[in-house]
N, C-alpha and C. Protein backbone atom coordinates (compact mmCIF):
# COMPACT_ATOMS: atom_id res chain seq x y z
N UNK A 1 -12.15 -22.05 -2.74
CA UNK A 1 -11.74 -21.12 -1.69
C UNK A 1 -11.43 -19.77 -2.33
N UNK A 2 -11.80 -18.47 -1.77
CA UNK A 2 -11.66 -17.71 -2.19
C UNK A 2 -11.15 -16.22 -0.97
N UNK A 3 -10.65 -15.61 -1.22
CA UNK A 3 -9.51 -14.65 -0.69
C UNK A 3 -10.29 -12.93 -0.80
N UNK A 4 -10.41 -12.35 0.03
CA UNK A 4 -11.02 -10.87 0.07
C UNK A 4 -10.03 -9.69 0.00
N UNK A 5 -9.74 -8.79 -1.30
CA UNK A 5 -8.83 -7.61 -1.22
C UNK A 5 -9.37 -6.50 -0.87
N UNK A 6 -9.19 -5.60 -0.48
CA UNK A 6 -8.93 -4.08 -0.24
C UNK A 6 -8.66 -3.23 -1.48
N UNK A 7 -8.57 -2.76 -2.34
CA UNK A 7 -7.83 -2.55 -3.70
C UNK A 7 -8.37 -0.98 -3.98
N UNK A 8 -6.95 -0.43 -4.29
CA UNK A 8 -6.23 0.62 -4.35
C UNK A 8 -5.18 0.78 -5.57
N UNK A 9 -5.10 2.15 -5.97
CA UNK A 9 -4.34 2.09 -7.17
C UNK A 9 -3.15 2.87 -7.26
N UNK A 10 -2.27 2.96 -7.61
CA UNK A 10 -0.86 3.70 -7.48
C UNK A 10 -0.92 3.55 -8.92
N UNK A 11 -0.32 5.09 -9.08
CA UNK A 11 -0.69 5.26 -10.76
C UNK A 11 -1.67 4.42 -11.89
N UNK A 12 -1.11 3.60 -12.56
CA UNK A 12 -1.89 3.39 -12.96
C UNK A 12 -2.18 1.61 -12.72
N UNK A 13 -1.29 1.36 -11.93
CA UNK A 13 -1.47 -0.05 -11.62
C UNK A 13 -2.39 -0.37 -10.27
N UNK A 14 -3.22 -1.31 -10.36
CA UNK A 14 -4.19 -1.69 -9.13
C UNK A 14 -3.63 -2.78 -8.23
N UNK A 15 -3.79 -2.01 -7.10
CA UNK A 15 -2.66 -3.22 -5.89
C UNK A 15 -4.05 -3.43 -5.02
N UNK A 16 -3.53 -4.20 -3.73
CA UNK A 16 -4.95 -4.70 -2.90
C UNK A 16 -3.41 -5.20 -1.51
N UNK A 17 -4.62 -5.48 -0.59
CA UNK A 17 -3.69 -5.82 0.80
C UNK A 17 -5.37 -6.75 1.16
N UNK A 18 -4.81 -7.47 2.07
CA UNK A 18 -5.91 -8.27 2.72
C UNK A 18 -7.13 -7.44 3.47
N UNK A 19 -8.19 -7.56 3.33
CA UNK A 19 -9.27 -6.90 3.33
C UNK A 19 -9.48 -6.78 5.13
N UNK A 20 -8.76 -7.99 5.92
CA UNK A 20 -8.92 -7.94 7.36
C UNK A 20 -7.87 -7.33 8.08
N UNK A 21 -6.29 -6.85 7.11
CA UNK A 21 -5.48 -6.06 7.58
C UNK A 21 -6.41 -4.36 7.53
N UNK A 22 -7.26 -3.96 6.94
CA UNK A 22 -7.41 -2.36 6.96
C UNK A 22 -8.42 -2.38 8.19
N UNK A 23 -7.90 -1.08 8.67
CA UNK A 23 -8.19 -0.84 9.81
C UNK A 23 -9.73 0.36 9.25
N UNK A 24 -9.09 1.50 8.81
CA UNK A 24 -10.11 2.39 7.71
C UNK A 24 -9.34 2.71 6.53
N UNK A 25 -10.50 3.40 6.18
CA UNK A 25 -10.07 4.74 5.06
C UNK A 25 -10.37 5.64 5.22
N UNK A 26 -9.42 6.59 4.78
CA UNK A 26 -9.71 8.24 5.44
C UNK A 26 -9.29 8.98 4.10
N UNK A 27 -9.82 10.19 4.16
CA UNK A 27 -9.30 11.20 3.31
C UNK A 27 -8.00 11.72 3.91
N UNK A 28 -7.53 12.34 2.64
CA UNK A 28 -6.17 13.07 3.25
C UNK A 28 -5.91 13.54 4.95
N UNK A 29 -4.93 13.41 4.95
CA UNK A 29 -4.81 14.30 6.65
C UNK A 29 -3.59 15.09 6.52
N UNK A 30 -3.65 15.78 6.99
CA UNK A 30 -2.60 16.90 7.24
C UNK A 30 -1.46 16.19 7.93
N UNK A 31 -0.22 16.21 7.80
CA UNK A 31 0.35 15.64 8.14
C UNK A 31 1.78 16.40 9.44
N UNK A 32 2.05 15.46 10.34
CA UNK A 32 3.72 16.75 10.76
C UNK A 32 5.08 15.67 10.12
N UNK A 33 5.92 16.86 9.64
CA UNK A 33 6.99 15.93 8.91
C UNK A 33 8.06 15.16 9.81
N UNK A 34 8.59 14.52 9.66
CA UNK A 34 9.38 13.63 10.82
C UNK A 34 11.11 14.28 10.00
N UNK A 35 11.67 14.87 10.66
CA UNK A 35 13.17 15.17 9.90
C UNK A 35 13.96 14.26 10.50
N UNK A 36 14.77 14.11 9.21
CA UNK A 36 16.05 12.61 9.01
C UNK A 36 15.15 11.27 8.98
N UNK A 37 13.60 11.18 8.49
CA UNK A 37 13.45 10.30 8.29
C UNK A 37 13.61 9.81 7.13
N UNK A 38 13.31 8.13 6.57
CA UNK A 38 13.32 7.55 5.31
C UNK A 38 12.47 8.21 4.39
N UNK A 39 13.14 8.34 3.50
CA UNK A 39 12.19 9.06 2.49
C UNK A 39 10.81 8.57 2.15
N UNK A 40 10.53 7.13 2.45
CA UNK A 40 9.19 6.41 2.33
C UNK A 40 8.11 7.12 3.43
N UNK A 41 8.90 7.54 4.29
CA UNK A 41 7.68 7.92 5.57
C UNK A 41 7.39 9.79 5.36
N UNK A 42 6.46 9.93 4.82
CA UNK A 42 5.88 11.23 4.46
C UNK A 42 5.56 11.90 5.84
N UNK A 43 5.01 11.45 6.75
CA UNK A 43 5.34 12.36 8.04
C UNK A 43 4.10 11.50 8.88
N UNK A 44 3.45 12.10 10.27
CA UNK A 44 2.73 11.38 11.01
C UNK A 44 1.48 12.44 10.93
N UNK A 45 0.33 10.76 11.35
CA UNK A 45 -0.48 11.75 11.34
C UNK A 45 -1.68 11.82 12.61
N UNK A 46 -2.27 12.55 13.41
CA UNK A 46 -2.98 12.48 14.21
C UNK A 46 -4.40 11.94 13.98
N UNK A 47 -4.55 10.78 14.66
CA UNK A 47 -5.78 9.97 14.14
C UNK A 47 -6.52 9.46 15.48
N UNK A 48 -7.67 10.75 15.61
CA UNK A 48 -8.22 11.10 16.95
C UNK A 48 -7.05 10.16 17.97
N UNK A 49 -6.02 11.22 17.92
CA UNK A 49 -5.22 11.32 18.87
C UNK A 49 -4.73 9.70 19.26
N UNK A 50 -4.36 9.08 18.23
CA UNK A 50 -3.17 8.38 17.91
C UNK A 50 -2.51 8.67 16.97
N UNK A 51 -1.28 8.97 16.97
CA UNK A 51 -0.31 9.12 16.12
C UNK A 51 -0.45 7.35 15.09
N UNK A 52 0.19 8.15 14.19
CA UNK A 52 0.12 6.87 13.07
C UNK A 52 1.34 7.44 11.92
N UNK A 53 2.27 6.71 11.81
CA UNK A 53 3.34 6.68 10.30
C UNK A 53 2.23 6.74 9.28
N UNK A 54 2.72 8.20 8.42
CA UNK A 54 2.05 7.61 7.10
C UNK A 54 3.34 7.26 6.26
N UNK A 55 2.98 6.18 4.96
CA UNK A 55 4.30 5.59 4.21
C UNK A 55 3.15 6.02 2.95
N UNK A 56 4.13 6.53 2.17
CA UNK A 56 4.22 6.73 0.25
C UNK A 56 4.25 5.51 -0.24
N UNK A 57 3.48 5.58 -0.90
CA UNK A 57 3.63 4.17 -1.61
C UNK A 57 4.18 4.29 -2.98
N UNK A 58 4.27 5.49 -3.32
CA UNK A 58 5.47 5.83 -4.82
C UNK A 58 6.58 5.41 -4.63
N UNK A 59 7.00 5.91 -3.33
CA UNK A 59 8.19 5.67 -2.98
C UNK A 59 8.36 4.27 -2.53
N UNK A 60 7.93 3.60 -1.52
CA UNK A 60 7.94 2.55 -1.18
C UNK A 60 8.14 1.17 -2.40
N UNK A 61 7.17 1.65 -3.32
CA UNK A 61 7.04 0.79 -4.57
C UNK A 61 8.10 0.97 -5.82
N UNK A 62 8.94 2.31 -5.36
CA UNK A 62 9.63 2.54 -6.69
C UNK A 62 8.84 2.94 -8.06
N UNK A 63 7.63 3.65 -7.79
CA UNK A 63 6.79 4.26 -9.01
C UNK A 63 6.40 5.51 -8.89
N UNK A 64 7.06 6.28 -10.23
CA UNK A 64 6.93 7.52 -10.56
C UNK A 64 5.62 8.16 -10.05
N UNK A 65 5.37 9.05 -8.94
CA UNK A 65 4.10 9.79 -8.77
C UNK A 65 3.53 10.74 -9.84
N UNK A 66 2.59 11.26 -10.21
CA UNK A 66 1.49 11.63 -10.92
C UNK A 66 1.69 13.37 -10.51
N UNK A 67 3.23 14.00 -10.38
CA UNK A 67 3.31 14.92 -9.49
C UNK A 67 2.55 16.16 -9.96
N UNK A 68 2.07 16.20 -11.41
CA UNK A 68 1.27 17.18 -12.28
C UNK A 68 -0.28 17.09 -11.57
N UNK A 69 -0.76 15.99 -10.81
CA UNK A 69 -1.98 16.41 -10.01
C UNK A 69 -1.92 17.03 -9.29
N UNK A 70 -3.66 17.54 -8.64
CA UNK A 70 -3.82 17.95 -7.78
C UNK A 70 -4.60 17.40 -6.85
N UNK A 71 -4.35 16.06 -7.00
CA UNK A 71 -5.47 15.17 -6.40
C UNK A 71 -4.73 15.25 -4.65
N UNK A 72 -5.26 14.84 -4.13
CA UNK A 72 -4.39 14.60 -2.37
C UNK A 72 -4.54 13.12 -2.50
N UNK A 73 -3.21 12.89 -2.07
CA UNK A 73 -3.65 10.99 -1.71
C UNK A 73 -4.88 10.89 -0.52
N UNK A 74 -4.99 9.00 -0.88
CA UNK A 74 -6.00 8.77 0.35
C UNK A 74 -5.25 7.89 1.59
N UNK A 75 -5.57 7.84 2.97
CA UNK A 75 -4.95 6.70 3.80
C UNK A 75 -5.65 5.50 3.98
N UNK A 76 -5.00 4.48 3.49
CA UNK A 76 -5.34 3.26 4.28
C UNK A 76 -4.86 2.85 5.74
N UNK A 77 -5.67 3.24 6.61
CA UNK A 77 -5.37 2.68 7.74
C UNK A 77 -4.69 1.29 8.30
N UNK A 78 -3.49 0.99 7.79
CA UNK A 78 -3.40 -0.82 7.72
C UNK A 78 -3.24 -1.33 10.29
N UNK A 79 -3.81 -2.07 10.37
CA UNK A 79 -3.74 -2.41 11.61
C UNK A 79 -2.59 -3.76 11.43
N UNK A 80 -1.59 -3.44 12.18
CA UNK A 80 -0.43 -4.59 11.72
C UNK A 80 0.53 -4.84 12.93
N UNK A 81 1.09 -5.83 12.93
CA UNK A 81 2.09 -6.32 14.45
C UNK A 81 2.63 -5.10 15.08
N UNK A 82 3.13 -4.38 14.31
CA UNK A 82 4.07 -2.80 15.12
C UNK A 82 2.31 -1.81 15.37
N UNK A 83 1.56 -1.71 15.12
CA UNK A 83 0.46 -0.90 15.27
C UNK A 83 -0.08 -0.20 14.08
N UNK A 84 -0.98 0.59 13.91
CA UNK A 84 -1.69 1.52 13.01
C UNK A 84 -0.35 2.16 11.75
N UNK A 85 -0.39 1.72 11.09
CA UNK A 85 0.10 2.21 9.93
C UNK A 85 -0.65 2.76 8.63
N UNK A 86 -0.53 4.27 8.12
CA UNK A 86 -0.92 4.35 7.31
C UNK A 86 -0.33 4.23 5.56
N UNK A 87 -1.22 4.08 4.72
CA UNK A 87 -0.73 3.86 3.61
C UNK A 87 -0.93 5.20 2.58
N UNK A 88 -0.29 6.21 2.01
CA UNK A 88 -0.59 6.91 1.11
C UNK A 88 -1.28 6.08 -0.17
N UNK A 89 -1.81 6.36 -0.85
CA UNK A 89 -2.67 5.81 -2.24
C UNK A 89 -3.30 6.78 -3.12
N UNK A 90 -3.52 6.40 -4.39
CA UNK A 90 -3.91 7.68 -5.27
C UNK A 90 -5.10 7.38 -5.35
N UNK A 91 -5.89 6.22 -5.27
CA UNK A 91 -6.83 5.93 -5.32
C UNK A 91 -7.79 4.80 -4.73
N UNK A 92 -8.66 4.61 -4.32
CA UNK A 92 -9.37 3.44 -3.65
C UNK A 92 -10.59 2.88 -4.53
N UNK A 93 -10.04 1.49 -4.68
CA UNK A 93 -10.89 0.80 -5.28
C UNK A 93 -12.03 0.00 -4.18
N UNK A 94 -12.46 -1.27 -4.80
CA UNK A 94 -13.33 -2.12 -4.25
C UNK A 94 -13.11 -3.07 -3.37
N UNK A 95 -13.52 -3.79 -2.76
CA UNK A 95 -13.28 -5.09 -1.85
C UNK A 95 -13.32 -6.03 -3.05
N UNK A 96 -12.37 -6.52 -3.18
CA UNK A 96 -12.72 -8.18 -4.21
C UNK A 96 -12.52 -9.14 -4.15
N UNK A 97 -13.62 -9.79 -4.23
CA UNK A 97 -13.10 -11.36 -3.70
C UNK A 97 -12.64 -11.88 -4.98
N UNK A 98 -11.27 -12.62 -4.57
CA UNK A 98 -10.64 -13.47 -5.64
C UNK A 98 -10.58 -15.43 -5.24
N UNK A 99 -10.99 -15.91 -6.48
CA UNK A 99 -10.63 -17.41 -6.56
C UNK A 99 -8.81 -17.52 -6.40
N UNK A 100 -9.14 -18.70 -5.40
CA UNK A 100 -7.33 -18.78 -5.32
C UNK A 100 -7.22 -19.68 -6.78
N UNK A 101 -7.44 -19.82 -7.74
CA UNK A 101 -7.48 -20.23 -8.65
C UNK A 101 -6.81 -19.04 -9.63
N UNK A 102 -7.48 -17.70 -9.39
CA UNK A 102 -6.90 -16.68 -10.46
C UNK A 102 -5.53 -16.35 -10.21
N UNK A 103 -5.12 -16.79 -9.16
CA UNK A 103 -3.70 -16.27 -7.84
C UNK A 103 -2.49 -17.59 -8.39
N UNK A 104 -1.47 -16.14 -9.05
CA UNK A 104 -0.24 -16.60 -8.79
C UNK A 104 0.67 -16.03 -8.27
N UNK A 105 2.04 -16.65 -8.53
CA UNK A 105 3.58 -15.90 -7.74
C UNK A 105 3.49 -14.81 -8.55
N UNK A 106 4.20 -13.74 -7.89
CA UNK A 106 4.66 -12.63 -8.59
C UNK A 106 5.65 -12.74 -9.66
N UNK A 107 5.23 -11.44 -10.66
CA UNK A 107 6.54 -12.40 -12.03
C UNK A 107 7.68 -11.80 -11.63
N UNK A 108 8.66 -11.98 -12.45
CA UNK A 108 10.21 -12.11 -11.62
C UNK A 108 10.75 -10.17 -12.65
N UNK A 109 10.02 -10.13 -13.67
CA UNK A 109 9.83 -8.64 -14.07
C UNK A 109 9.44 -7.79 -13.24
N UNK A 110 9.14 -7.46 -12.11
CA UNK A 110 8.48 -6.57 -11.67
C UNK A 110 9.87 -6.08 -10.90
N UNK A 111 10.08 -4.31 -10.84
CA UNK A 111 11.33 -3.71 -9.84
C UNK A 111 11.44 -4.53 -8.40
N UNK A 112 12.86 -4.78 -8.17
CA UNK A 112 13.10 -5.70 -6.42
C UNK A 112 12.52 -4.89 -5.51
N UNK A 113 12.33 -3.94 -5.54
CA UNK A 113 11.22 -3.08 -3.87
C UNK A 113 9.68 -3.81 -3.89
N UNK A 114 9.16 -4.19 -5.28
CA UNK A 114 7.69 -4.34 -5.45
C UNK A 114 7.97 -5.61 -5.21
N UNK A 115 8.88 -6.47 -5.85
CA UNK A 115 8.68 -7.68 -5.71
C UNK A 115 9.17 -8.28 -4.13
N UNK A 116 9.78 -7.80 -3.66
CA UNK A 116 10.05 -8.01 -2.23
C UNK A 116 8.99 -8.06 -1.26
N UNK A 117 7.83 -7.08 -1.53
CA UNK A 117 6.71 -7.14 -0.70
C UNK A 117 5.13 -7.58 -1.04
N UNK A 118 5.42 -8.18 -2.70
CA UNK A 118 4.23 -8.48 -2.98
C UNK A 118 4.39 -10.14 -2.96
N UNK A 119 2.66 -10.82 -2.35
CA UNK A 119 2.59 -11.86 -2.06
C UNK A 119 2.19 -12.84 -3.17
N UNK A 120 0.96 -11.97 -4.23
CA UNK A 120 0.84 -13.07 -5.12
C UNK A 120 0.23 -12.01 -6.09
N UNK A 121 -0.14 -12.17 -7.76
CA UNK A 121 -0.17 -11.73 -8.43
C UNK A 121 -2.24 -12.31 -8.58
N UNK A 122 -2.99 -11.64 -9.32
CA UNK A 122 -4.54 -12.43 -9.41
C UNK A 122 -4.87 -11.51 -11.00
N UNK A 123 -5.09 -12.55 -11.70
CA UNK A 123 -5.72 -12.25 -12.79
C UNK A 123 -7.42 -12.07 -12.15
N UNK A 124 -7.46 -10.94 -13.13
CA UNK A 124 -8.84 -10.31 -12.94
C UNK A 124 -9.62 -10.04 -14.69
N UNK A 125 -10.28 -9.93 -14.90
CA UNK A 125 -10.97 -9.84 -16.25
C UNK A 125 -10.44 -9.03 -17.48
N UNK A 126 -9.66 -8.02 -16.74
CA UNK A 126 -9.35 -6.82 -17.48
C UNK A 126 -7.58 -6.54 -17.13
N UNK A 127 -7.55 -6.52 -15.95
CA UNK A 127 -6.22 -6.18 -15.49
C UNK A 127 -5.96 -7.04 -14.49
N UNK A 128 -4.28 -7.14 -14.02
CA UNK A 128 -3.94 -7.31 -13.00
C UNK A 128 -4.14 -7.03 -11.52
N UNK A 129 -4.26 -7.82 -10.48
CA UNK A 129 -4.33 -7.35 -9.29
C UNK A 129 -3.03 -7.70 -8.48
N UNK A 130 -1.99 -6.45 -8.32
CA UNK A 130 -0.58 -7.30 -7.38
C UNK A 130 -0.91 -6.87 -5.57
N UNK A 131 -0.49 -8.34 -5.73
CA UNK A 131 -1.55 -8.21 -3.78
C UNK A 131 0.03 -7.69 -2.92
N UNK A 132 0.22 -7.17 -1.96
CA UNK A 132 1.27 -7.03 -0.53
C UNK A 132 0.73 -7.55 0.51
N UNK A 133 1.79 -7.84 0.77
CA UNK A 133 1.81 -8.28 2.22
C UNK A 133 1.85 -7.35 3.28
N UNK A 134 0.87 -6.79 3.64
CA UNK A 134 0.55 -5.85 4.68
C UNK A 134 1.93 -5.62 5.89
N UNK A 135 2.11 -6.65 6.19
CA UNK A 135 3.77 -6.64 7.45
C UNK A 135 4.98 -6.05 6.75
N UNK A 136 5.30 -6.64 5.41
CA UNK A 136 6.51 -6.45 4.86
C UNK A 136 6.72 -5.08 4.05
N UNK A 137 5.15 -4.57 3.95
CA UNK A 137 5.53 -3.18 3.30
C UNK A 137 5.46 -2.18 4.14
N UNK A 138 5.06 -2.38 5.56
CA UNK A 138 5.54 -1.25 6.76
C UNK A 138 6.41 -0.98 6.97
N UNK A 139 7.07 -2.73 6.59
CA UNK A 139 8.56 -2.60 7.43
C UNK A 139 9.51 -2.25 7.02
N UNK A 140 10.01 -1.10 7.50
CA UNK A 140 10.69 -0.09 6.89
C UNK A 140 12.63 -0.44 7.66
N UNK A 141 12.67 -1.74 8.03
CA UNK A 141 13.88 -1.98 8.31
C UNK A 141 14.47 -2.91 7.05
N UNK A 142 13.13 -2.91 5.79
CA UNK A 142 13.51 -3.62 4.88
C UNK A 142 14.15 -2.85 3.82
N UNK A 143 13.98 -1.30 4.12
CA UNK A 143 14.66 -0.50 3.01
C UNK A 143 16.32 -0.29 3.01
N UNK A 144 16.48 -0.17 4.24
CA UNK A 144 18.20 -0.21 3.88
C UNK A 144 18.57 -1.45 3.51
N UNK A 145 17.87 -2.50 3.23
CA UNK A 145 18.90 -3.65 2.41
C UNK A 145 18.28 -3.51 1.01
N UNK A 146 17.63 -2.65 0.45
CA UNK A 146 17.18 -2.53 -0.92
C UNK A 146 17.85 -1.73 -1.61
């Protein structure tokens, strides 16, 4: 049996979300800022006229951004129980299918924000793949207990 990722990179580590949670991918969008929001939610964005949360995933994940670029993040469109959520990302990788064979628990080293929302860890040839759980990293009622 084997499992399909989405995979995306935040600095220099490669993450993935379930390949049937993304809705698209888009290039940057201009964003409007939301004031007094969580610092995870970078602002909203108009997506032929649906609004959509975009969420940082520096922030969300607790990893230092790359702030010396000039790259623009990309959105993952995630489609999820509350609606269209987007994902900031520095980069977009491949669809990969993984053996649930390469798939384990997350190690108990990784910062409590990452490990709170990641589902399973997948050895890959070269590097790691840490998978999320698409629901739990929207949910942004999970940051005030972090």
């Amino acid at each position: 049996m084997s499992n399909q990722y989405c995979t995306f990179r935040i600095s220099d580590m490669l993450f993935g979300v379930d390949v049937l949670k993304v809705q698209e991918i888009i290039q940057f969008q201009e964003m409007t800022v939301v004031p007094l929001s969580d610092t995870v939610v970078r602002g909203l964005v108009n997506l032929r006229g649906q609004i959509v949360t975009a969420l940082d995933l520096h922030v969300r994940l607790d990893i230092d951004s790359n702030e010396d670029t000039d790259t623009r993040p990309i959105n993952i469109v995630l489609c999820t129980e509350g609606g269209a959520v987007s994902l900031l990302v520095d980069s977009i990788g491949d669809v990969l299918t993984v053996e649930e064979t390469a798939e384990e628990s997350p190690p108990p080293n990784l910062n409590a924000k990452t490990r709170e929302i990641l589902v399973k860890v997948c050895k890959l040839e070269d590097e790691l793949l840490l998978v999320l759980d698409a629901e739990k990293t929207v949910e942004l009622g999970q940051l005030a207990k972090l």
